[in-house]
Structure formats: structure tokens, C-alpha cells
Protein backbone atom coordinates (compact mmCIF):
# COMPACT_ATOMS: atom_id res chain seq x y z
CA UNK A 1 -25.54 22.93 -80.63
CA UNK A 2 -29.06 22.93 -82.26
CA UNK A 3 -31.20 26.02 -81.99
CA UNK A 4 -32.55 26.34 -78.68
CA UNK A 5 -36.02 27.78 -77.40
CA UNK A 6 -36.15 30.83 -75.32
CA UNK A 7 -36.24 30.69 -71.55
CA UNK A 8 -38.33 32.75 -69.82
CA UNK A 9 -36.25 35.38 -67.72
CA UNK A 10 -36.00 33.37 -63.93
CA UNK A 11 -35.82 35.87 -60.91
CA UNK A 12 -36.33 33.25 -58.34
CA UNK A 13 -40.17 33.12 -58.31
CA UNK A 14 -41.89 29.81 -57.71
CA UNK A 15 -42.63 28.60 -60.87
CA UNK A 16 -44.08 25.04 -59.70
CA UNK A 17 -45.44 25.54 -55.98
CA UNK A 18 -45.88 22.25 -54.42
CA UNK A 19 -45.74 20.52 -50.91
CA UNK A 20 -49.01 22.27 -50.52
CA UNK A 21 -50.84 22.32 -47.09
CA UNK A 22 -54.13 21.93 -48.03
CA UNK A 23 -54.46 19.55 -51.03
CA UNK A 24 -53.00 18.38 -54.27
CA UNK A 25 -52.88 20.22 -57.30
CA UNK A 26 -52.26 19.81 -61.40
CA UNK A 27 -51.30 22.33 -63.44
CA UNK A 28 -50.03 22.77 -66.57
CA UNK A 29 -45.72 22.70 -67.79
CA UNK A 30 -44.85 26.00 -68.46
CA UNK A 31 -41.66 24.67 -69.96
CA UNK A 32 -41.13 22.93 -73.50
CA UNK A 33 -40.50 19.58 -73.06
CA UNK A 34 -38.15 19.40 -76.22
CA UNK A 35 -35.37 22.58 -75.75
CA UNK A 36 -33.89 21.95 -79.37
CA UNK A 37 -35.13 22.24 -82.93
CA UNK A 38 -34.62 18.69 -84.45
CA UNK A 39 -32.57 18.91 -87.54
CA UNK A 40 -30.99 15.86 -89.55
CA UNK A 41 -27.70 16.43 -87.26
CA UNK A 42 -29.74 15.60 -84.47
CA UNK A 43 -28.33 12.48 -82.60
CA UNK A 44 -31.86 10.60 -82.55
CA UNK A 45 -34.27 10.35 -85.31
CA UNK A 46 -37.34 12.71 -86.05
CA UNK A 47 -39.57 9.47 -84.84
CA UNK A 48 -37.47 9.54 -81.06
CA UNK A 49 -37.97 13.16 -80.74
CA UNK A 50 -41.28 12.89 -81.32
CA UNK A 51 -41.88 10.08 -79.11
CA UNK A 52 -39.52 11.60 -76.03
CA UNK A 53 -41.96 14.79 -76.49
CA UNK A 54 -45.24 12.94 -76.85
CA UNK A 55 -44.36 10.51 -74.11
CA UNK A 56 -41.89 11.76 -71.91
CA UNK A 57 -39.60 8.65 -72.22
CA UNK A 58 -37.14 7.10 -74.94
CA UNK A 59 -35.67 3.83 -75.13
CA UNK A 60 -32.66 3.36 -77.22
CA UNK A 61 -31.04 0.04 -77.69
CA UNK A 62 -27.52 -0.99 -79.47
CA UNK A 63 -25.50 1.94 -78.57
CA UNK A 64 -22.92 0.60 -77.30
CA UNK A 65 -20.58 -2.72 -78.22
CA UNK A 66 -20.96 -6.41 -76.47
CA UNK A 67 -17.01 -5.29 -74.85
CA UNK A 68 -18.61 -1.79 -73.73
CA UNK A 69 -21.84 -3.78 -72.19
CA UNK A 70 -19.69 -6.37 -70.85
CA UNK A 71 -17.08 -4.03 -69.08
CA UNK A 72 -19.97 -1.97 -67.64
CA UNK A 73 -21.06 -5.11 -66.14
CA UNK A 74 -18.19 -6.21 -64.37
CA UNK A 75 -17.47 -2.41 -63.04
CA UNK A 76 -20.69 -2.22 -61.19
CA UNK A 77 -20.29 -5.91 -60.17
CA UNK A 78 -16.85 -4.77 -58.51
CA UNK A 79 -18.40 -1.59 -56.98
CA UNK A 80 -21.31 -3.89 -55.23
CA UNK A 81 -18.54 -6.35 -54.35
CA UNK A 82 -16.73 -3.82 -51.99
CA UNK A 83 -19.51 -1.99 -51.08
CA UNK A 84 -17.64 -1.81 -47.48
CA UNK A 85 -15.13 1.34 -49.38
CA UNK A 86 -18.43 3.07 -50.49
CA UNK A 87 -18.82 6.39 -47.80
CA UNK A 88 -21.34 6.04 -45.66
CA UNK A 89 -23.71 8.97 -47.16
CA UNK A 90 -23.38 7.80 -50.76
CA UNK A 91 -24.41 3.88 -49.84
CA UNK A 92 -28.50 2.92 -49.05
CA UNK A 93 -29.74 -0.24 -48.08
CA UNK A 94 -32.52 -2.64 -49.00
CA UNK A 95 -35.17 -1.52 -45.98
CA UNK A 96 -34.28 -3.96 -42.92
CA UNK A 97 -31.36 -5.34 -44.52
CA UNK A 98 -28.05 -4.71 -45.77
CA UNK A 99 -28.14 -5.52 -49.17
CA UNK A 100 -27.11 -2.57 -51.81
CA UNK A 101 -30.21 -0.68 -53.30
CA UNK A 102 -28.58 2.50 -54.36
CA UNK A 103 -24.91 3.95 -54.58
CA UNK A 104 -24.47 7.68 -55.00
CA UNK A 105 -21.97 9.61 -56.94
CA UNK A 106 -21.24 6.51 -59.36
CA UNK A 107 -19.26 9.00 -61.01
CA UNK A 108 -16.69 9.43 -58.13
CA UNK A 109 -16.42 5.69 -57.08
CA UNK A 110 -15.52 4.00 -60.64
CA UNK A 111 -13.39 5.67 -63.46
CA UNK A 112 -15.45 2.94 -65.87
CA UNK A 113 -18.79 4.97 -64.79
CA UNK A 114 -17.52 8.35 -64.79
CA UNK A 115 -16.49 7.62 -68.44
CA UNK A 116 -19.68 6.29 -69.43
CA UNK A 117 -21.52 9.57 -68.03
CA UNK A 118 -19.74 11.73 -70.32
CA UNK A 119 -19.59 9.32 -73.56
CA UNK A 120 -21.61 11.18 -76.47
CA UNK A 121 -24.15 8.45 -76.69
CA UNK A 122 -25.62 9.81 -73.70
CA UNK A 123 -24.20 13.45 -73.09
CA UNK A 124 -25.01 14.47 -77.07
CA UNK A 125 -28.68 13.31 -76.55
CA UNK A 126 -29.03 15.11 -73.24
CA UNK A 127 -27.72 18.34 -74.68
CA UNK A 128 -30.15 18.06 -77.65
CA UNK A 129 -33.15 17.52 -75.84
CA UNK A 130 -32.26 20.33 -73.16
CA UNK A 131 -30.85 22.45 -75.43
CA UNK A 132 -27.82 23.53 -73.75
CA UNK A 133 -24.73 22.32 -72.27
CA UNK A 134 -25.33 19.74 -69.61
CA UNK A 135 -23.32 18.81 -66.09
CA UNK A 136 -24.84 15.81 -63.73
CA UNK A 137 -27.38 16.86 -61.10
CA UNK A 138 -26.66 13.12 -59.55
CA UNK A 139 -25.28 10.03 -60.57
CA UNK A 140 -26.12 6.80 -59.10
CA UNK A 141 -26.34 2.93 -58.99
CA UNK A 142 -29.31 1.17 -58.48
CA UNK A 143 -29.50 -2.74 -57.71
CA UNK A 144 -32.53 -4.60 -56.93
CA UNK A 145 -31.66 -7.93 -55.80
CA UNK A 146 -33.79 -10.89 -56.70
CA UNK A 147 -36.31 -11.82 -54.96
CA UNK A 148 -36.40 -9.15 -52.11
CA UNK A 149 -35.87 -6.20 -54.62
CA UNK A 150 -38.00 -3.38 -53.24
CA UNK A 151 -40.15 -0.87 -54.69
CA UNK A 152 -39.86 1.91 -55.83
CA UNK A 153 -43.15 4.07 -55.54
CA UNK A 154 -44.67 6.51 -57.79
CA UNK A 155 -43.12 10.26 -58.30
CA UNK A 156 -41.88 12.39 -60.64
CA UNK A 157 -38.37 13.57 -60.07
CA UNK A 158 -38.58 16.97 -60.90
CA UNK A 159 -40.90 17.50 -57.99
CA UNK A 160 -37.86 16.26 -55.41
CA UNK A 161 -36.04 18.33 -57.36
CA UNK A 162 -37.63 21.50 -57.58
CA UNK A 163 -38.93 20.97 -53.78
CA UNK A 164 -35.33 19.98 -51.90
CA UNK A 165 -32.81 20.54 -53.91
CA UNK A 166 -34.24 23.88 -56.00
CA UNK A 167 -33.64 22.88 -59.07
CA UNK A 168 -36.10 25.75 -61.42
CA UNK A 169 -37.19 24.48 -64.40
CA UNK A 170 -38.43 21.23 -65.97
CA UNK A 171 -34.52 21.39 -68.12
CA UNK A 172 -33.50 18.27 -66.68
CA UNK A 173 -33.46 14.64 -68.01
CA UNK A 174 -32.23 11.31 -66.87
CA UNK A 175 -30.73 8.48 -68.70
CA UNK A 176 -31.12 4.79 -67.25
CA UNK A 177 -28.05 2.50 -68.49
CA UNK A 178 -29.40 -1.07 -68.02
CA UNK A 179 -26.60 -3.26 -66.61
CA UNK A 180 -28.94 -6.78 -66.42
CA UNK A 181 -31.53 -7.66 -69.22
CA UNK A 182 -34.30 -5.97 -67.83
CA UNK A 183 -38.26 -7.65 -68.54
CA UNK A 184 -41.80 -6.91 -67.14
CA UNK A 185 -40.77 -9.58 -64.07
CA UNK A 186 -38.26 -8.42 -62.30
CA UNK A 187 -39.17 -4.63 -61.68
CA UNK A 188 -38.44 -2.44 -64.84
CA UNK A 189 -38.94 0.65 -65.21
CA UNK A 190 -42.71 1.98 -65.01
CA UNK A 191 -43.88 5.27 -66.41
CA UNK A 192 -47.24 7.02 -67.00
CA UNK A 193 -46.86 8.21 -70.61
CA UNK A 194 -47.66 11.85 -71.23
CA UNK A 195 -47.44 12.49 -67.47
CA UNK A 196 -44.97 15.12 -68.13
CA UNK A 197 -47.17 17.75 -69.87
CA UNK A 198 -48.79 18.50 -66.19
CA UNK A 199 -47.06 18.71 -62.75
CA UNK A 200 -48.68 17.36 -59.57
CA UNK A 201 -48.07 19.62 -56.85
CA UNK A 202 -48.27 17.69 -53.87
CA UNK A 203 -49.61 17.74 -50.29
CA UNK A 204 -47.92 17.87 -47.10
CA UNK A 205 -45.11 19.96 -45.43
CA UNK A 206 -40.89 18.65 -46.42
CA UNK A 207 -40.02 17.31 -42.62
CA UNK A 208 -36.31 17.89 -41.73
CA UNK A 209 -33.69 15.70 -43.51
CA UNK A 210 -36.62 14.25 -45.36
CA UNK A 211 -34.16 12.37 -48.05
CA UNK A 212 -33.01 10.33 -44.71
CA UNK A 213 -36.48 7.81 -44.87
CA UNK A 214 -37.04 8.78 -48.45
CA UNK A 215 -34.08 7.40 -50.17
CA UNK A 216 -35.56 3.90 -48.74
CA UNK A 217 -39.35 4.60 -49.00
CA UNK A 218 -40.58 7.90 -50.11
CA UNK A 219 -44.06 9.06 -48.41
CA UNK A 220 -43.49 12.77 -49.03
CA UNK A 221 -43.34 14.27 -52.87
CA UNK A 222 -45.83 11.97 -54.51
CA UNK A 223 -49.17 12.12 -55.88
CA UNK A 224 -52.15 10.62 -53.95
CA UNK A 225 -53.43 7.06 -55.20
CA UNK A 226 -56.67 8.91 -56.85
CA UNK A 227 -54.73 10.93 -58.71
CA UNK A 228 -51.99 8.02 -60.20
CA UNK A 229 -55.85 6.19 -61.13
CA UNK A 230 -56.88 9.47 -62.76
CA UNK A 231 -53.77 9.92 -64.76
CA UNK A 232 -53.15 6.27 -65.19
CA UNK A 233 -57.01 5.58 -66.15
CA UNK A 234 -56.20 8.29 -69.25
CA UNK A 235 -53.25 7.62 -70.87
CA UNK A 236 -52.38 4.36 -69.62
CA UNK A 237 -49.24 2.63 -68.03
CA UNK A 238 -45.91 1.97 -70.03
CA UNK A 239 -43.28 -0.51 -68.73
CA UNK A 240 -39.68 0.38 -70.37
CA UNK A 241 -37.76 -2.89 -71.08
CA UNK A 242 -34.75 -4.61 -72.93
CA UNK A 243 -31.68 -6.05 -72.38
CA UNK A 244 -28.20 -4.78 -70.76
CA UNK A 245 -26.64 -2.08 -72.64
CA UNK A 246 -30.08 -0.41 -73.37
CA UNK A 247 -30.60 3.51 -72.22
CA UNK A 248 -34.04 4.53 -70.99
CA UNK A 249 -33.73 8.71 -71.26
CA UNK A 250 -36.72 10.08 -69.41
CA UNK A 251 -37.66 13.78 -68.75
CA UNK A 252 -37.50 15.12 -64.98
CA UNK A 253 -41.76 15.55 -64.32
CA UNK A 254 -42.31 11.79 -65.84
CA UNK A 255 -44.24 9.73 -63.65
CA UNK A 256 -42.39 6.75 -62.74
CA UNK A 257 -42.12 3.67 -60.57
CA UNK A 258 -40.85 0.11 -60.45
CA UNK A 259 -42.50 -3.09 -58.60
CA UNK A 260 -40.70 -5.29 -56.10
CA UNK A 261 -38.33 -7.80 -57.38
CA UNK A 262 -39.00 -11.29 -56.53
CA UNK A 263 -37.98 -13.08 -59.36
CA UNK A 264 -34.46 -14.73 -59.60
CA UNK A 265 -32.99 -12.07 -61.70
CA UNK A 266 -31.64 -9.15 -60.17
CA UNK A 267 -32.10 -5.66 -61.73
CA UNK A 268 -29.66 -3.26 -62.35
CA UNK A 269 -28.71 0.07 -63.71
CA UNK A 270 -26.48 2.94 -64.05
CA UNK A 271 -28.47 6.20 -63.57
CA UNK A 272 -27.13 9.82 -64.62
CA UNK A 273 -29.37 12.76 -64.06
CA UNK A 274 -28.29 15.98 -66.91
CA UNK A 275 -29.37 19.36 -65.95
CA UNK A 276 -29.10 22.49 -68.26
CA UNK A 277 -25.88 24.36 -66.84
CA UNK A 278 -28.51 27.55 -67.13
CA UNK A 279 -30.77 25.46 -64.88
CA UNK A 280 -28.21 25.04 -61.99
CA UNK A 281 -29.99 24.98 -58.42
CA UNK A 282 -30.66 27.82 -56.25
CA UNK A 283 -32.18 27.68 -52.48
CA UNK A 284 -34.83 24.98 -52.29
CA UNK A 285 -38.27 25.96 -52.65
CA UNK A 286 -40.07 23.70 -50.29
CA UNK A 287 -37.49 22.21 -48.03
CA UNK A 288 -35.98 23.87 -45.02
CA UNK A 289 -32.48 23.31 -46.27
CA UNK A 290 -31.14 21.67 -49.50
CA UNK A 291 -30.31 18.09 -49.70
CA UNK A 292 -26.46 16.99 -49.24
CA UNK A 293 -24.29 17.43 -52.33
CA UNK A 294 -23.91 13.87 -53.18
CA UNK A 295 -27.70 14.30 -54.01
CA UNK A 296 -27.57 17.20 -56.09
CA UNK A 297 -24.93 18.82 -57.18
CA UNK A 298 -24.39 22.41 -55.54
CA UNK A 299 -22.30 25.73 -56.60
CA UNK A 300 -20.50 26.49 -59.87
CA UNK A 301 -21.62 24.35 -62.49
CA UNK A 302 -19.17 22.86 -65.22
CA UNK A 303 -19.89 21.89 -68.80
CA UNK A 304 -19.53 18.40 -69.34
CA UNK A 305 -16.57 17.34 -71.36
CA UNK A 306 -18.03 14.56 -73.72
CA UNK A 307 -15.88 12.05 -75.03
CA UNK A 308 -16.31 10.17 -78.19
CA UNK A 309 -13.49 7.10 -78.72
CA UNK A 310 -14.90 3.95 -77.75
CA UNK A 311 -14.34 2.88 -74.07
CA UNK A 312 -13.75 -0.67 -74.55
């Protein structure tokens, strides 16, 4: 494990109030956005740390083998195919239709997946950038049929989070396995680079069971439109593309969205969220209650076991 900075002593205070009921707010992190020294053991280059610091995002392509890609491919294909076994919680629908957008707990439903979220291509960079051991917050699938893909509208994660689930510190990051060739048509992955380095606390009270309507379309937890063209208008938009196999790591307070889908092409991904095991959640700090477990994972927190023989 690399050397890791120093975290401020926690004793459940508020760190990053938001759901405010007056207005909107931006303040600076008060947490490092890289938790680990970079050294030549590092698994990414001096250049990727930089970049995952300056701009809150890395995209890493040919990690894995053509077999590995492949085999990923045809798991989630068999997962969508039967999506009738999924439990009800963990499956969402397209809005007005029943077409698969997301399936929770990936992990639980497909031995192929639950593999994949502990290979060291992913867990060793997690660790390294968090600088501690790591255990999955959430896992998921997301799909985005052509041409009546959805949106998904501007947030940062962290916010949700910090707000529903009580998750303390910015020590989270999440790692987007593409599972289609993903290209600025068919909805990829849009960030605000930079955005990390402030958090937007955000207006308006958490409503009961708020993740029921906002696992469809969130309205609650993200910034206003004049603040997306204020942060947008400075450092500009970045769209994160390439083909199947690629990883998209991205810390938790990155601004991010993705347009509707209406090309032919469908987009798809495999999604793992790593917290710090020192950044496990506590009682949500704007929600009445926290958010069902196969949102965010609750009570004792395990170390990841990371694997490192090729899966296919």
C-alpha cells in the first residue's frame, strides 16, 4: 500500500451540508482528491495521476484481453436476457416502459461480474487513489437501449452519497467497465472536468423514499441549470469515450451526465463504486432514513479480496 495522507479525525460532524432550504451553495473539498503518494510501483503512470487529480476522471484502455472483453459481454447479455430472475428492488426500468436501464448488486447476480469487481486492474487502482483498502459501496449495470436510451441528468455522486446514504468523505471512486464501444452518439459518459475540487450543496428538502423517482429521473441532489453554465462556461465539458473493455475511473464529487440514446447502438456498462473501508457510512446526513442496502452497502465493512490470474 502506498503512503497515504492523513485524515482528519471524523466525529460525525457535517462536513459537506447540502439539501439546503434556502439556496445553493459551493464550497471548497476539504479532502485530497489523490489519498496516495505516487511512486514508480504505482499501478498508473505519473501522467494518469496527474490527470485523475487535475480532472477528476481517468480513462484507461487495453486492460483487459479480447476473451476477457468478450466474456464480459456475453455475461451482461445473459443477465439482461432473464431480467425476469432479477429481484424486484435491484431491477429499474426505462421511464414508461419495461426495458432494463439499471440492475443493482451486479456483483450478486453474475459470478463473471463479481470477479471482474475484485480483479487488480480495477481494485489496485481504486486502493491507490483512495489510499486504503477498498469494499463496493454499489455495484450495478447500466443499459441504455438504442434509440429510447434515457438520460441521465447532471449530479455528482458524492452528494447522493453523503446526503442518503451518509457516506463522510469525498474517499470514494467509481470505475465504469464499458461493455459496447462507447462514442459521442449514443450517450457516453459526460463530465465537467475539475468539478471535483468544489462541492455544490444543493437546494431543497430529501422527500421520503426519494431513490424511488430518482433512480428513473433524479430532480432532487443536483445543481441548478445556472450553476452547471457557470461551472461548465469555466472549465468546459469532457465526453469520456472508447471502445468495450475500456474503464472510465471517476472520483465521487465529479460532475457527470449522459444524453439520451437514440442512435442504433445501445450503451452499456458495468459500474462498481470503491469506498475507503475507513470511509464506511454512518446515519445519513440529509435524508430521513438511509437508502436500501442494495444501494449502498450498510454495516461491517470487508476488505476486498483482489484477484490477479486472468479471468478468461
Amino acid at each position: 500500500m502506498n503512503v497515504m495522507h492523513p485524515q482528519k479525525q471524523f466525529a460525525g460532524q457535517d462536513l459537506y451540508p447540502t439539501r439546503l432550504p434556502d439556496e445553493e451553495r459551493i464550497t471548497e473539498r476539504q479532502d485530497p482528491v489523490l489519498w496516495s503518494d505516487w511512486t514508480e510501483d504505482a499501478p498508473i503512470t505519473r501522467d494518469e495521476a496527474d490527470h485523475y487529480k487535475d480532472k477528476g476522471y481517468l480513462v484507461r484502455r487495453d486492460l483487459f484481453s479480447p476473451d476477457e472483453v468478450t466474456k464480459l459481454i456475453e455475461a451482461s447479455a445473459e443477465i439482461r436476457a432473464d431480467a425476469s430472475a432479477i429481484r424486484a428492488e435491484d431491477l429499474v426500468t426505462e421511464p414508461g416502459t419495461d426495458a432494463v436501464r439499471t440492475i443493482f448488486r451486479l456483483d450478486d447476480h453474475s459470478d463473471v461480474f463479481a470477479r471482474l469487481a475484485r480483479d487488480h486492474r480495477l481494485a489496485d487502482t481504486a486502493r491507490f487513489l483512495l489510499g486504503d483498502e477498498v469494499y463496493l459501496h454499489q455495484s450495478r449495470l447500466n443499459y441504455k437501449p438504442g434509440f429510447t436510451g434515457k438520460e441521465f441528468y447532471w449530479h455528482s455522486d458524492f452528494e447522493t452519497w453523503h446526503a442518503e446514504d451518509g457516506m463522510p468523505r469525498m474517499r470514494a471512486v467509481s470505475a465504469s467497465v464499458l461493455l459496447t464501444d462507447n462514442s459521442a452518439l449514443n450517450g457516453p459518459l459526460m463530465l465537467i472536468p475539475g468539478s471535483h475540487r468544489r462541492f455544490v450543496a444543493c437546494q431543497g428538502e430529501t422527500p421520503d423514499d426519494n431513490h424511488q423517482s430518482s433512480l428513473k429521473k433524479q430532480e432532487i441532489g443536483v445543481p441548478s441549470t445556472r450553476m452547471l453554465e457557470r461551472l461548465a462556461s469555466q472549465a468546459g465539458l469532457d465526453a469520456a469515450t472508447g471502445p468495450a473493455g475500456t474503464v472510465i475511473f471517476f472520483e465521487c464529487n465529479t460532475l457527470h451526465a449522459s444524453n439520451g440514446n437514440v442512435t442504433p447502438f445501445p450503451r452499456s456498462n458495468a459500474f462498481f463504486v470503491y469506498n475507503a473501508v475507513s470511509n464506511a457510512a454512518v446515519a445519513p446526513f440529509a435524508a430521513p432514513k438511509p437508502r436500501p442496502a442494495y444501494l449502498a452497502h450498510r454495516g461491517k465493512v470487508e476488505p476486498l479480496a483482489v484477484q490477479r490470474d486472468r479471468f478468461a
